[in-house]
Protein backbone atom coordinates (compact mmCIF):
# COMPACT_ATOMS: atom_id res chain seq x y z
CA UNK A 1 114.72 30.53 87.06
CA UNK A 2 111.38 31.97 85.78
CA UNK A 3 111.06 35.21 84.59
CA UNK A 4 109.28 36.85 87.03
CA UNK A 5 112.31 36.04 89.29
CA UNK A 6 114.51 37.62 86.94
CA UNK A 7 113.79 41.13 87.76
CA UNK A 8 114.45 40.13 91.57
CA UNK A 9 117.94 39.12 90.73
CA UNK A 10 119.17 42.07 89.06
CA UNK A 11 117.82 44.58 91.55
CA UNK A 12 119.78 42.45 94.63
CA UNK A 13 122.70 42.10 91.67
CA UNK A 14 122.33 46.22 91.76
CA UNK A 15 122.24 46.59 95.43
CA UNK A 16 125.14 44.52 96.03
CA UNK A 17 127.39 46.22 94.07
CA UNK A 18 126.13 49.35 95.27
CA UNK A 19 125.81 49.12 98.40
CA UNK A 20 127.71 45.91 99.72
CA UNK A 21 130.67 46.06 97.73
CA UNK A 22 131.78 49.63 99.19
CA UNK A 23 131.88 48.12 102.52
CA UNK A 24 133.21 44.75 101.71
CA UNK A 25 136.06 46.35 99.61
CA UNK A 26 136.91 49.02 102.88
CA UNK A 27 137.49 45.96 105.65
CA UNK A 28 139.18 43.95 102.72
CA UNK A 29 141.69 46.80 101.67
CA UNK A 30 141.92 47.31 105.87
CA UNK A 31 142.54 43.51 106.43
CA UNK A 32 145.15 43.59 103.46
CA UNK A 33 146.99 46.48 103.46
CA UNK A 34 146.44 46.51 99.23
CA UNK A 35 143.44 48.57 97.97
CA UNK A 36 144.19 47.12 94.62
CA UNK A 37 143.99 43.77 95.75
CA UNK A 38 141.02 44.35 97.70
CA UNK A 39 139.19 46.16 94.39
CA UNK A 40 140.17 43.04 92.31
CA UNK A 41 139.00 40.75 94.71
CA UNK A 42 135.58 42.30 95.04
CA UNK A 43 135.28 42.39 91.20
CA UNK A 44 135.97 39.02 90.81
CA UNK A 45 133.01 37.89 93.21
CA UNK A 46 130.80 40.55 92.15
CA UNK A 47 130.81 38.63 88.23
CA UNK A 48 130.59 35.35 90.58
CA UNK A 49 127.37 36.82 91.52
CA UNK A 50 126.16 37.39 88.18
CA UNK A 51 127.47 33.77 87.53
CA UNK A 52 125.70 32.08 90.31
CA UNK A 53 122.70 33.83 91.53
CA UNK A 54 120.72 33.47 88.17
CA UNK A 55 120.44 30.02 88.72
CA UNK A 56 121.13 29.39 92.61
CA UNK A 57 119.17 31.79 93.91
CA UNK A 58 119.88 35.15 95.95
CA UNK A 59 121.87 34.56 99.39
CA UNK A 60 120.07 35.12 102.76
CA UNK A 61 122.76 36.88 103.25
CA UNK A 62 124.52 38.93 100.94
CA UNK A 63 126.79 40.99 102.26
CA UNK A 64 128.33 38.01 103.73
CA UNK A 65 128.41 35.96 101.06
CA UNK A 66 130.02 39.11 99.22
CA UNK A 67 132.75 39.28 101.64
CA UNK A 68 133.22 35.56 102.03
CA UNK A 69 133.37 35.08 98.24
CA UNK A 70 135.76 38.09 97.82
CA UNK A 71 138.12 36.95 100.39
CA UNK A 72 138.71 33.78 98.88
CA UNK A 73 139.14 35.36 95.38
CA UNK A 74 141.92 37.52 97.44
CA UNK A 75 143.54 34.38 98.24
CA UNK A 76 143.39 33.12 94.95
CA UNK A 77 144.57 35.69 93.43
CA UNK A 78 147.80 36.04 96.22
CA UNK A 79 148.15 31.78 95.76
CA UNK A 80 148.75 32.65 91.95
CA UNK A 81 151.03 35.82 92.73
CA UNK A 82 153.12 33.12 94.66
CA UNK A 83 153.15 30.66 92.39
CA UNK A 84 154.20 32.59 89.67
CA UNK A 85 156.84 34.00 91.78
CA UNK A 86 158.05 30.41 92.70
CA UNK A 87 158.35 29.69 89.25
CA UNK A 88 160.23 32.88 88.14
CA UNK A 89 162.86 32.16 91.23
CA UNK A 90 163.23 28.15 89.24
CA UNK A 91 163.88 30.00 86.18
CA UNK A 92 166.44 31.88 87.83
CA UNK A 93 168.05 29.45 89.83
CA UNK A 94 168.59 27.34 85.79
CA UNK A 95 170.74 30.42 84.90
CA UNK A 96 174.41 30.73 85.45
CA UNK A 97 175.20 33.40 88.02
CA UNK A 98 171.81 34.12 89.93
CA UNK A 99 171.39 34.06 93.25
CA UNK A 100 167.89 32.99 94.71
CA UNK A 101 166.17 36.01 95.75
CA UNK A 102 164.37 36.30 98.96
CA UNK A 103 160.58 35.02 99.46
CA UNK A 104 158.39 37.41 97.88
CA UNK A 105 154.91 35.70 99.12
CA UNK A 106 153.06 38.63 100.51
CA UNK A 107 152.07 38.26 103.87
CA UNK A 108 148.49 39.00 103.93
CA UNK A 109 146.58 38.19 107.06
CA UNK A 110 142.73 38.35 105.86
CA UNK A 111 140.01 39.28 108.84
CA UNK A 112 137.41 37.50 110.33
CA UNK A 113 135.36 39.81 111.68
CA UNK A 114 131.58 39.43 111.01
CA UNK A 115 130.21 41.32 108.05
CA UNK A 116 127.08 43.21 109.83
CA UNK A 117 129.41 43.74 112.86
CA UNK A 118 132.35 45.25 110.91
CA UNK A 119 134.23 48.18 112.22
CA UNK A 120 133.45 51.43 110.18
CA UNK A 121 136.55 51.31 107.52
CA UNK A 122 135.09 53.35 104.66
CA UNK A 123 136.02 56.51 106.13
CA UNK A 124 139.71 55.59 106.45
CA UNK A 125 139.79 54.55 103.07
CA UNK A 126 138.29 57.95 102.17
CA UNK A 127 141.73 59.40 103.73
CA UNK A 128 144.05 56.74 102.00
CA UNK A 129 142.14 58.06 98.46
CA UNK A 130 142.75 61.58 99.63
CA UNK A 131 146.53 61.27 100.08
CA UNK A 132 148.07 64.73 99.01
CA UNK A 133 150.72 62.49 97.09
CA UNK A 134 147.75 62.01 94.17
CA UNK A 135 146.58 64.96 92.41
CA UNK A 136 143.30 66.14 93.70
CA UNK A 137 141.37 64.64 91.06
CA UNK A 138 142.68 61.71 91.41
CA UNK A 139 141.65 61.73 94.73
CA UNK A 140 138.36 62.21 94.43
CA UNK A 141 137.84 59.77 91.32
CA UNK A 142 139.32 56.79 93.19
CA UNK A 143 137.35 57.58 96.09
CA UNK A 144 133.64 57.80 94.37
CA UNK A 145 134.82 54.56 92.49
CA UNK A 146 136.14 52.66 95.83
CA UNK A 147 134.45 54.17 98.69
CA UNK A 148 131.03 56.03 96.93
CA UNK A 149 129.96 52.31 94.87
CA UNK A 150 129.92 55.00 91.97
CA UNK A 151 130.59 53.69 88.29
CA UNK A 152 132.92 54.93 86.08
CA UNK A 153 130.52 56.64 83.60
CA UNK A 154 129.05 58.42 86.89
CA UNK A 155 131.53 59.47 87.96
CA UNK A 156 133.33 60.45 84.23
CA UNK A 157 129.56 61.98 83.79
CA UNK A 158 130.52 64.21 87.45
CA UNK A 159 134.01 65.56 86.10
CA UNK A 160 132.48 66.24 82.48
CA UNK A 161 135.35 64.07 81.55
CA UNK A 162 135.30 60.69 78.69
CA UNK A 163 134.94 57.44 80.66
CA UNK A 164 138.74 56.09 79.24
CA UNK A 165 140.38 59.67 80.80
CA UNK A 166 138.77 58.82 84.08
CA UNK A 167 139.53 55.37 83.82
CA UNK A 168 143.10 55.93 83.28
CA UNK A 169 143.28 58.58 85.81
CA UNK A 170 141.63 55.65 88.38
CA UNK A 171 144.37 53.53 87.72
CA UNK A 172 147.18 55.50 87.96
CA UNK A 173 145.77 56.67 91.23
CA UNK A 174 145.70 53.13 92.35
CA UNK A 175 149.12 51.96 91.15
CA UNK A 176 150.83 55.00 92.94
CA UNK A 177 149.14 54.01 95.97
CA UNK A 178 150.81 50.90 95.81
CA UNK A 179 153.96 51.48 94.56
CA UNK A 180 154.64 54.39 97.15
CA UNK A 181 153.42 51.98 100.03
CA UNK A 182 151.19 54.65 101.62
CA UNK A 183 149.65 53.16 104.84
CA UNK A 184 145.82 52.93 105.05
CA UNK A 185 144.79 54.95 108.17
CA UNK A 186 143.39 58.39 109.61
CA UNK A 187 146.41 61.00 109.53
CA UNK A 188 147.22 62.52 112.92
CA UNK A 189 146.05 65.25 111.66
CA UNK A 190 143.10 65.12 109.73
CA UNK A 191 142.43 68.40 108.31
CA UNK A 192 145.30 68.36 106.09
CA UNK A 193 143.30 66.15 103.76
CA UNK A 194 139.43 67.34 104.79
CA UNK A 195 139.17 69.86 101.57
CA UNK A 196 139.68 66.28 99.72
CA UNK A 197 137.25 64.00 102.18
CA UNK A 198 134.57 67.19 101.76
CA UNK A 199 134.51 67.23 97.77
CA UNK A 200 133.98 63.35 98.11
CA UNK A 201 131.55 63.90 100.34
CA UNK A 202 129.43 66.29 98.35
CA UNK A 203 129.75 64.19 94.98
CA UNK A 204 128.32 61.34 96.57
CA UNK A 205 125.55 62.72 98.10
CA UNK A 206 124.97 64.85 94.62
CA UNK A 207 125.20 61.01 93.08
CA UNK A 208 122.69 60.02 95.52
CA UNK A 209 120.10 63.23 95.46
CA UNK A 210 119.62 63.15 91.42
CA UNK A 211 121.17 59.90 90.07
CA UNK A 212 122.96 59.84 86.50
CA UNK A 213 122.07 56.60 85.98
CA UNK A 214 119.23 55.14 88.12
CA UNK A 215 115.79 55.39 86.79
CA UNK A 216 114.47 56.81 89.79
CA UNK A 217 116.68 59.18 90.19
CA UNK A 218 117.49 58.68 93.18
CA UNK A 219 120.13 56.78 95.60
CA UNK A 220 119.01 57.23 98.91
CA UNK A 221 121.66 54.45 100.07
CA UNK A 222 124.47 57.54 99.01
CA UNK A 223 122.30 59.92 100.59
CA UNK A 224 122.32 57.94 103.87
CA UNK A 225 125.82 57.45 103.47
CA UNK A 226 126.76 60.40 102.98
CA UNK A 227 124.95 61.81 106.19
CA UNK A 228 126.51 59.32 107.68
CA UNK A 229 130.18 59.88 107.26
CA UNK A 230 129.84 63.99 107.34
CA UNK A 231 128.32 63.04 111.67
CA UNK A 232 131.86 61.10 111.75
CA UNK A 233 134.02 63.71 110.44
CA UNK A 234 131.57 65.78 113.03
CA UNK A 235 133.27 63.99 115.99
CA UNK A 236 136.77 63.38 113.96
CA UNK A 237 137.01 67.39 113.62
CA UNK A 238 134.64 68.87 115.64
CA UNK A 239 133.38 72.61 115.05
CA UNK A 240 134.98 72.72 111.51
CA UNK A 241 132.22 75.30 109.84
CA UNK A 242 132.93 73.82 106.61
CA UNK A 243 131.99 70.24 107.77
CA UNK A 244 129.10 72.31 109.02
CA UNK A 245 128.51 73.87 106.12
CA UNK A 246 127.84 70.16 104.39
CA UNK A 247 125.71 68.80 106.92
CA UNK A 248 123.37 71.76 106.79
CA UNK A 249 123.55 72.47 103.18
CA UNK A 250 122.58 68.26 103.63
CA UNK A 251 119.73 68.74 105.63
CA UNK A 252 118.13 71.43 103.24
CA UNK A 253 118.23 69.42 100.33
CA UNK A 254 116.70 65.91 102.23
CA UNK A 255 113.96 68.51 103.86
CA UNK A 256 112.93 68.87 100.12
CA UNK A 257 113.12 65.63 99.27
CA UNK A 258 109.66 64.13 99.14
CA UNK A 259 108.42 66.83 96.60
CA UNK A 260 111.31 66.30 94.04
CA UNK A 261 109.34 63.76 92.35
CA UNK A 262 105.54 63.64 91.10
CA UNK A 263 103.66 60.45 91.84
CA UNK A 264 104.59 59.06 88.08
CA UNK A 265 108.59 59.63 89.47
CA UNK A 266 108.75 62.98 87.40
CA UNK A 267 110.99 65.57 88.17
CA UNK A 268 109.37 68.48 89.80
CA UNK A 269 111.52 71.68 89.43
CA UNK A 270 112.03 73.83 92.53
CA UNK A 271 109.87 76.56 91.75
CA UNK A 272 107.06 74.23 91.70
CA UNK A 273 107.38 72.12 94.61
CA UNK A 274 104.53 71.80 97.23
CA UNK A 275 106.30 73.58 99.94
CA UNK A 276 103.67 72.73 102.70
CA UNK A 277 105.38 69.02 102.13
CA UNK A 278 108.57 70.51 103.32
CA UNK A 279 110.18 69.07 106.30
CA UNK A 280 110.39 72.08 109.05
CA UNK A 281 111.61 70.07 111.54
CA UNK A 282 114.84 69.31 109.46
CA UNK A 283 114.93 72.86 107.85
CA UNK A 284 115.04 74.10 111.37
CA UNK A 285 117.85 71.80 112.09
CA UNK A 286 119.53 72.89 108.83
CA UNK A 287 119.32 76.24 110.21
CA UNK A 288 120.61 75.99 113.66
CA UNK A 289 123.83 74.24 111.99
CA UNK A 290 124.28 77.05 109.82
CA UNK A 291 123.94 79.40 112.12
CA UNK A 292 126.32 77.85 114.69
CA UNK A 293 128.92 77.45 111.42
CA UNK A 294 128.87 80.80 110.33
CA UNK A 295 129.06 82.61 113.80
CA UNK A 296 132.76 81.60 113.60
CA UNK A 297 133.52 84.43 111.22
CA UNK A 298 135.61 81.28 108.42
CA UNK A 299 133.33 81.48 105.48
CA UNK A 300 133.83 78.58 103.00
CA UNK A 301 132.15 77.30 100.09
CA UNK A 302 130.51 74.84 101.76
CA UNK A 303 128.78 77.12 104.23
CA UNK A 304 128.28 79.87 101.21
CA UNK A 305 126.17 76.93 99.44
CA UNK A 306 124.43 76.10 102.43
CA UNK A 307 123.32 79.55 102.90
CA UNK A 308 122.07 80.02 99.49
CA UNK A 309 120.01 76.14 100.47
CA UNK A 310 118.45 78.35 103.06
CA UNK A 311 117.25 80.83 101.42
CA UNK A 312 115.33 78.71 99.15
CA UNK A 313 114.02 76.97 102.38
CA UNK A 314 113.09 79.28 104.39
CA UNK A 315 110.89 81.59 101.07
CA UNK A 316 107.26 80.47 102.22
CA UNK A 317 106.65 80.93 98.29
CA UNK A 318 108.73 80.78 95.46
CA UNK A 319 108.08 84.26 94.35
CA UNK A 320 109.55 85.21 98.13
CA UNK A 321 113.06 83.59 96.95
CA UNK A 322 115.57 86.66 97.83
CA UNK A 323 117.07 86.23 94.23
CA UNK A 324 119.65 89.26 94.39
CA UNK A 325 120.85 88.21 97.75
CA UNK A 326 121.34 84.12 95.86
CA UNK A 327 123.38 86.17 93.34
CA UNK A 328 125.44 88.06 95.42
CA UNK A 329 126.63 84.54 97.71
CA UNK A 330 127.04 82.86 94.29
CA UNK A 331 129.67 85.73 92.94
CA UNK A 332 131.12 85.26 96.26
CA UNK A 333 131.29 81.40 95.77
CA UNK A 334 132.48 82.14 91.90
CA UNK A 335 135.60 84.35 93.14
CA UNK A 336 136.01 81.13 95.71
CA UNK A 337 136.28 78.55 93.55
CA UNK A 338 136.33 79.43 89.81
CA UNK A 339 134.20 76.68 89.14
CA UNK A 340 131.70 76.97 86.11
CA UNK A 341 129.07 75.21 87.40
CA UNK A 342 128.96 77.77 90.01
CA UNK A 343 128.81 80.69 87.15
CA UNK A 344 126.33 78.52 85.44
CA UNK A 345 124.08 78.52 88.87
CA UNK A 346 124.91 82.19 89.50
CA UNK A 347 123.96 83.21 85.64
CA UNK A 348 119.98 81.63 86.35
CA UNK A 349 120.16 84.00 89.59
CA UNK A 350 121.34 86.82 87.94
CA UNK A 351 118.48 85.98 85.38
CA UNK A 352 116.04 85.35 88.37
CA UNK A 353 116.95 89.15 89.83
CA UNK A 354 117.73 91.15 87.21
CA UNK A 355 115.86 89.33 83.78
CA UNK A 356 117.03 86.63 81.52
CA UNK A 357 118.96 89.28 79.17
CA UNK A 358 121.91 89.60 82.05
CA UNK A 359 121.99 85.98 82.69
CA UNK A 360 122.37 85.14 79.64
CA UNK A 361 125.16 87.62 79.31
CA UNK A 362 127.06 86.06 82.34
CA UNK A 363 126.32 82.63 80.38
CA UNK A 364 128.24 83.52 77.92
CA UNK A 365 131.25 84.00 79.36
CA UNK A 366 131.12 80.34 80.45
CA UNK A 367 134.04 78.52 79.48
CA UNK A 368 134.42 74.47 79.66
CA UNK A 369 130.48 73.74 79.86
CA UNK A 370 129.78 72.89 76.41
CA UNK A 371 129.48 69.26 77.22
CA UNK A 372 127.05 69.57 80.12
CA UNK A 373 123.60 69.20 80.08
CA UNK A 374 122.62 71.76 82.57
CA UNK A 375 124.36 74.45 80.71
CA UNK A 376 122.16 74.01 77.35
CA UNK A 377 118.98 73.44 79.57
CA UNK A 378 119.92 76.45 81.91
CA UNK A 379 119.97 78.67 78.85
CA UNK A 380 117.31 76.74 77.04
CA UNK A 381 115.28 78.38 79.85
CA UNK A 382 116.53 81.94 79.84
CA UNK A 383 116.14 81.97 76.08
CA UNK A 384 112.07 81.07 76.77
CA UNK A 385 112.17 83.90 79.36
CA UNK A 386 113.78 86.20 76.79
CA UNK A 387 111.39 85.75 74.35
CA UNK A 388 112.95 83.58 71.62
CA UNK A 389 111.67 80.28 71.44
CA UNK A 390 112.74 78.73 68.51
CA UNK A 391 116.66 79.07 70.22
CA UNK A 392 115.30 77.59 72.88
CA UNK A 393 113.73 74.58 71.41
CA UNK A 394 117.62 74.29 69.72
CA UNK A 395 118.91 74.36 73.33
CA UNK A 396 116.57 71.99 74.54
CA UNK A 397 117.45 69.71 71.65
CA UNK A 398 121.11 69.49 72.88
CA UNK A 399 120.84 69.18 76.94
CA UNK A 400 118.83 66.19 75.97
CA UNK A 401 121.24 64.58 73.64
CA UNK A 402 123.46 65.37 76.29
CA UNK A 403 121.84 64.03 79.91
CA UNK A 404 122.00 60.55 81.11
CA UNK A 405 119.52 60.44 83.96
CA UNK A 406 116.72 59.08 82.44
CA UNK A 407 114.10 61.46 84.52
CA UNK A 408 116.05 64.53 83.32
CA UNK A 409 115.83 63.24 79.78
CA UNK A 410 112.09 62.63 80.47
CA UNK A 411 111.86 66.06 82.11
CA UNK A 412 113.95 67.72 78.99
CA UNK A 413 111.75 66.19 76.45
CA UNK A 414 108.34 67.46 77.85
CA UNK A 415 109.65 71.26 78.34
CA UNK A 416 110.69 70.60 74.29
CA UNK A 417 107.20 69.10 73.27
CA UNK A 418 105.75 72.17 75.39
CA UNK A 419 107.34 74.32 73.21
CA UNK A 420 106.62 72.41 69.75
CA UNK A 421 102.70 72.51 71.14
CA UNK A 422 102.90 75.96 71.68
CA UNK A 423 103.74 77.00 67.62
């Protein structure tokens, strides 16, 4: 293959494991009752891929070929589980006193149906991953890796955790799944597990708005999916404000969207985005969502993030933003969840209403963020607003030793240089 073809295969290399295998892997794991098996199998075919398409050329189809070349790794893989098994029983029958035991070939019907026509499986997988017998970050790990087409260093990046711990913690997750034989459907009763399906949710759609890895920065096949499974949880638990609260805190962020990035695929920061580019029509829609969500008097922190979305959306001007009100719904949201990404958002709003001195304050009470990249840039820029730029440059220094999204490291490095200009 030439080399201008080369670039070709890698981006549909890319896209099938990002976007085909997800799907493939859900009506696999559905067809044979064994996510494990399922993951393996898709694995297997995905290096087949890397194998074959190099030198034979990209499929016409390949989500089919994916799914074709997966199921037959499946079988491959149960033909060799059977074998072996065959082989232990000989061994066993050659020894004095054992019994033969009883077949053990699993019985493993695979589907047929048509890969462009396939039934939507990924959101019952999404409640199989969510099953309150794994710990709750084991549930959301094995979901971004299975259902979200989410790498392991994304998704370690997204927990602030090393890749091995997550990768442990993904395997684990999988071998109690299997070992405690926990069927692969939609509970009768869904909200039991929708805190779970809604953290997924949100991560992916995070993954997909500002990438970790992808140059662009962005993954608008997570975005879409995203969207797409919040409108069936819509219908699977209709007027739950929290699954509201994540469509509309959804729509604020995609009405943004087309000013994120400059022409040259730089990040622009919110404060200077064109806001005449901003999409009414969906901020309108954002807002009627909200609205309808919150008029049921059950706050969450889904609908508390949404509503600090729409005040940045609705302030005709940045210097309209109602920056004590965004600090106020963040301490709210802080008492909520505890998280520390949350105090690290509601420290730049404190900064933003009452000066950089307090936000810095509240930074430093920050525990568990040392690791993050957002923290150091966060108070790279309060330090700049407070008048000491030389701790700033220091700060900037370490968020960019510390991102992985190659348009925040670009981004990171000019607001450095800025300041090295400036002395």
């Amino acid at each position: 293959m030439s080399g201008s073809q080369t670039p070709r295969v890698d981006d549909a290399l890319t896209a099938l494991a990002r976007e085909h295998a997800p799907r493939v892997l859900a009506l696999l794991a559905r067809s044979l009752n064994d996510v494990d098996l399922a993951d393996e199998a898709v694995q297997d075919a995905l290096v087949d891929a890397t194998r074959s398409w190099p030198t034979k050329g990209i499929p016409t189809n390949p989500g089919g070929w994916l799914l074709a070349v997966a199921r037959r790794r499946a079988i491959d893989r149960v033909r060799s589980e059977a074998a072996a098994a065959r082989r232990l029983r000989q061994h066993a029958r050659s020894a004095p006193g054992h019994d033969d035991p009883p077949d053990e070939t699993p019985n493993t019907p695979l589907s047929t149906s048509d890969y462009d026509d396939m039934p939507d499986e990924r959101l019952r997988l999404i409640f199989l991953c969510c099953h309150p017998a794994l710990d709750v970050d084991s549930q959301v790990a094995l979901t971004l890796r299975l259902v979200g087409g989410l790498t392991t260093p994304e998704i370690a990046s997204s927990f602030l955790l090393p890749e091995a711990t997550l990768a442990q913690r993904i395997v684990r997750a999988k071998r109690k799944i299997k070992l405690a034989s926990i069927p692969l459907h939609i509970p009768s009763n869904p909200r039991q597990r929708l805190g779970a399906v809604l953290a997924v949710i949100y991560l992916i759609f995070n993954e997909g708005y500002l990438s970790h890895a992808n140059e662009t920065g962005l993954r608008l096949n997570l975005l879409e999916e995203s969207a797409r499974l919040v409108a069936l949880l819509q219908e699977l638990v209709p007027d739950d404000t929290e699954v509201d609260g994540l469509r509309a805190m959804q729509l604020f962020a995609v009405a943004r969207l087309s000013t994120r990035f400059d022409r040259d695929g730089e990040l622009v920061l919110l404060a200077d985005q064109d806001r005449s580019r901003w999409d009414l029509t969906t901020i309108r829609q954002a807002n009627e969502v909200l609205t309808s969500a919150m008029s049921k008097m059950q706050p969450g922190p889904y609908q508390l993030q949404a509503l600090i979305a729409s005040y940045h959306a609705n302030a005709p001007i940045a210097g309209d933003t109602n920056w004590t009100m965004i600090a106020s719904l963040y301490a709210q949201l802080d008492a909520m969840t505890g998280s520390p990404v949350v105090r690290l958002n509601r420290a730049v709003a404190v900064a933003m209403a009452d000066g950089p001195g307090a936000g810095l304050a509240l930074l430093d009470t920050i525990v568990g963020l040392h690791a993050y990249h957002l923290f150091h840039a966060s108070r790279a820029e309060l330090l700049l607003l407070a008048g000491f730029p030389t701790a700033a440059r220091d700060a900037f220094d370490t968020a960019h030793s510390l991102a992985t999204n190659p348009v925040e490291q670009r981004h990171l490095q000019r607001r450095r240089d800025t300041l090295e200009h400036a002395r």
